[in-house]
Protein backbone atom coordinates (compact mmCIF):
# COMPACT_ATOMS: atom_id res chain seq x y z
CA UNK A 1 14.48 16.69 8.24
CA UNK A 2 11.40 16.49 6.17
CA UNK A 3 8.24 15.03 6.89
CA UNK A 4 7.36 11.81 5.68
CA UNK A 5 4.17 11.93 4.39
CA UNK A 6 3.50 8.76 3.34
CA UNK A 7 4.62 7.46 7.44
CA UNK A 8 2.36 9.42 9.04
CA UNK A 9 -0.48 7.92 6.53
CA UNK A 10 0.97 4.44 7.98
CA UNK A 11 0.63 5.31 11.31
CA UNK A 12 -3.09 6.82 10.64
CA UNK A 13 -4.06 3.83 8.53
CA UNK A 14 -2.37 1.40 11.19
CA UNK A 15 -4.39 3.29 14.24
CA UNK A 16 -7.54 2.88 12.28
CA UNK A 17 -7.32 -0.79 11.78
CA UNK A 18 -6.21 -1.32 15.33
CA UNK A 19 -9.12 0.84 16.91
CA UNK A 20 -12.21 -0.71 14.22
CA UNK A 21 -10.45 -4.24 13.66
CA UNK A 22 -8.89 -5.05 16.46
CA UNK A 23 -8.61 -8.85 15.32
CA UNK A 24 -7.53 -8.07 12.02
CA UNK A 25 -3.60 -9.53 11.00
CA UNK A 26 -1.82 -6.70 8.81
CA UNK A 27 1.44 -6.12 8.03
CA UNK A 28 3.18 -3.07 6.41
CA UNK A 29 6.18 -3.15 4.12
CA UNK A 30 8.75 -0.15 5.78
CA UNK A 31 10.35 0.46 2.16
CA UNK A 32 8.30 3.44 2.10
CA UNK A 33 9.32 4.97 4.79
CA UNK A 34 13.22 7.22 5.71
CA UNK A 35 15.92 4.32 5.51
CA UNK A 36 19.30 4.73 6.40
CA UNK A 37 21.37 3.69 2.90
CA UNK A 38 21.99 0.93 4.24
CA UNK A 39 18.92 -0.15 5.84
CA UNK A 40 17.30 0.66 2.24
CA UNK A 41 19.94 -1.63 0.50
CA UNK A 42 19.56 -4.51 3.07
CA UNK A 43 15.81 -4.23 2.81
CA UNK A 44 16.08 -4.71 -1.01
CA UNK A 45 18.28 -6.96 -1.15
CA UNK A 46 15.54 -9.87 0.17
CA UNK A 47 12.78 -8.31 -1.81
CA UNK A 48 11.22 -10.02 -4.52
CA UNK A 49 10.91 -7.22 -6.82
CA UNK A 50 10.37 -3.13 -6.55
CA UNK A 51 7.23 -2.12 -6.14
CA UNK A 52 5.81 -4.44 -3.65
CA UNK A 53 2.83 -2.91 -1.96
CA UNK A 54 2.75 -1.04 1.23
CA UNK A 55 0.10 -2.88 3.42
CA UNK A 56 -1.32 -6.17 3.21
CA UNK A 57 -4.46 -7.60 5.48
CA UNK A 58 -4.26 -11.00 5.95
CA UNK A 59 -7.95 -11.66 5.80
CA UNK A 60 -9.54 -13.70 3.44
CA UNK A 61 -13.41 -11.96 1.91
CA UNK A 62 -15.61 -12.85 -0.85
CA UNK A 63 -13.47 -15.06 -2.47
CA UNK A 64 -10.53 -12.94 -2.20
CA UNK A 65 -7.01 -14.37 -0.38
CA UNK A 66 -6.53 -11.05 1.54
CA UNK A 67 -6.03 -6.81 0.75
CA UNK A 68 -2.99 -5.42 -0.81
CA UNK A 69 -3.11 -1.74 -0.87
CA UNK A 70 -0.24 0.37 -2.03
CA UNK A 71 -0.67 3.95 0.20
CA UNK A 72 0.19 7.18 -1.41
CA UNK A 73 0.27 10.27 0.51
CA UNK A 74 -2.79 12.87 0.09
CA UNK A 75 -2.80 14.69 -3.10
CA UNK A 76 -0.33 12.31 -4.72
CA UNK A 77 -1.33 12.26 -8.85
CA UNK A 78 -1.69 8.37 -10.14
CA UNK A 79 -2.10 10.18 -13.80
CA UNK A 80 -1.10 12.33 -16.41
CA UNK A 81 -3.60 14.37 -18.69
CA UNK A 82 -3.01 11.63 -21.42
CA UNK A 83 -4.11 8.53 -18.46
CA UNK A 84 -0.39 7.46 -18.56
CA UNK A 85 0.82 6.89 -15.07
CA UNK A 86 2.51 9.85 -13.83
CA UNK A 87 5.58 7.88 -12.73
CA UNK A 88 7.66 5.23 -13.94
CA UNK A 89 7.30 3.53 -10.55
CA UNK A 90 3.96 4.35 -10.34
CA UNK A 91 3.52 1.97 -13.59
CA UNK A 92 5.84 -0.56 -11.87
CA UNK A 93 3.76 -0.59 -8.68
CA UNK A 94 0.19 -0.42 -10.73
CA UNK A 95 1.79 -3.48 -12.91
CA UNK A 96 2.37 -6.10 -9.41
CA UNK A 97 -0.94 -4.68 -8.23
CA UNK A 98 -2.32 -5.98 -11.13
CA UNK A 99 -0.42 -9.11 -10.99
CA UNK A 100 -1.66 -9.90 -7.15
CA UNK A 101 -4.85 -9.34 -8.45
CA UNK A 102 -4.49 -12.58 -11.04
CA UNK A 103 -3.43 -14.03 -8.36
CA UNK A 104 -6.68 -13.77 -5.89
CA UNK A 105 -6.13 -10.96 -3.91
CA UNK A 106 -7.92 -7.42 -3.79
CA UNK A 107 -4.71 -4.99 -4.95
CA UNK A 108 -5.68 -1.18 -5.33
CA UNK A 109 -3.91 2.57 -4.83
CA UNK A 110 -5.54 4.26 -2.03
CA UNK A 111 -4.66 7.88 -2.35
CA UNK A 112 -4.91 9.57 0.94
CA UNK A 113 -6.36 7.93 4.61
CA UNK A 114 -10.04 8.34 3.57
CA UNK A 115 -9.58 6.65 0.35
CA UNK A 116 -7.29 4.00 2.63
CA UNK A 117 -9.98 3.73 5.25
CA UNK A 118 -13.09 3.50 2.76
CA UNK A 119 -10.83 0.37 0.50
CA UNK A 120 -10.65 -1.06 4.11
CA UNK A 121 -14.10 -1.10 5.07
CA UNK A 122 -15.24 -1.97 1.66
CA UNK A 123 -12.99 -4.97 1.89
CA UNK A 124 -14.00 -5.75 5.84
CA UNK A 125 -17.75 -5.85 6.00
């Protein structure tokens, strides 16, 4: 079995908040992780569209209704040479990041667990 990359960023990004912000609600959407077939077709069957991002921190800042971030594994390319998204998906997902932003919330990529961690704290203090 291969290792999920992106899980164990979860699990580092989930023992981070629960060490430094122990108060702090956050919840993280488990489409990015190994699903049985059918545990990935139940689980999107009730979303409301692809792309929905990975972790969300129910605390309101600055004006802000709370933290989307959409975790990508270390070393994972957002771009082409040309600034196109590398990925289709990665479009998709930049595209309802985008679209949670219009709506009041903080929404970014965070490549990796320091650029996850440093997002967090940005948002936190």
């Amino acid at each position: 079995m291969r290792a999920n990359k992106e899980y164990q960023l979860y699990k580092d990004v989930a023992a981070y908040l629960r060490l430094q912000y122990p108060k702090v609600m956050y919840h993280f959407d488990l489409t990015g992780v190994n699903l049985s077939r059918a545990q990935a077709g139940m689980t999107k069957a009730i979303q409301c569209s692809s792309g929905y991002p990975d972790l969300f921190i129910a605390e309101p800042r600055k004006g802000s209704h709370g933290l989307y971030l959409e975790l990508k594994a270390e070393g994972t390319r957002l771009f082409k040479r040309n600034l196109d998204f590398a990925t289709v998906r990665l479009a998709q997902q930049s595209r309802v990041l985008y679209d949670l932003r219009q709506r009041g919330y903080d929404a970014w990529f965070a490549v990796g667990f320091e650029e996850a961690k440093r997002l967090i704290d940005e948002y936190l203090r």
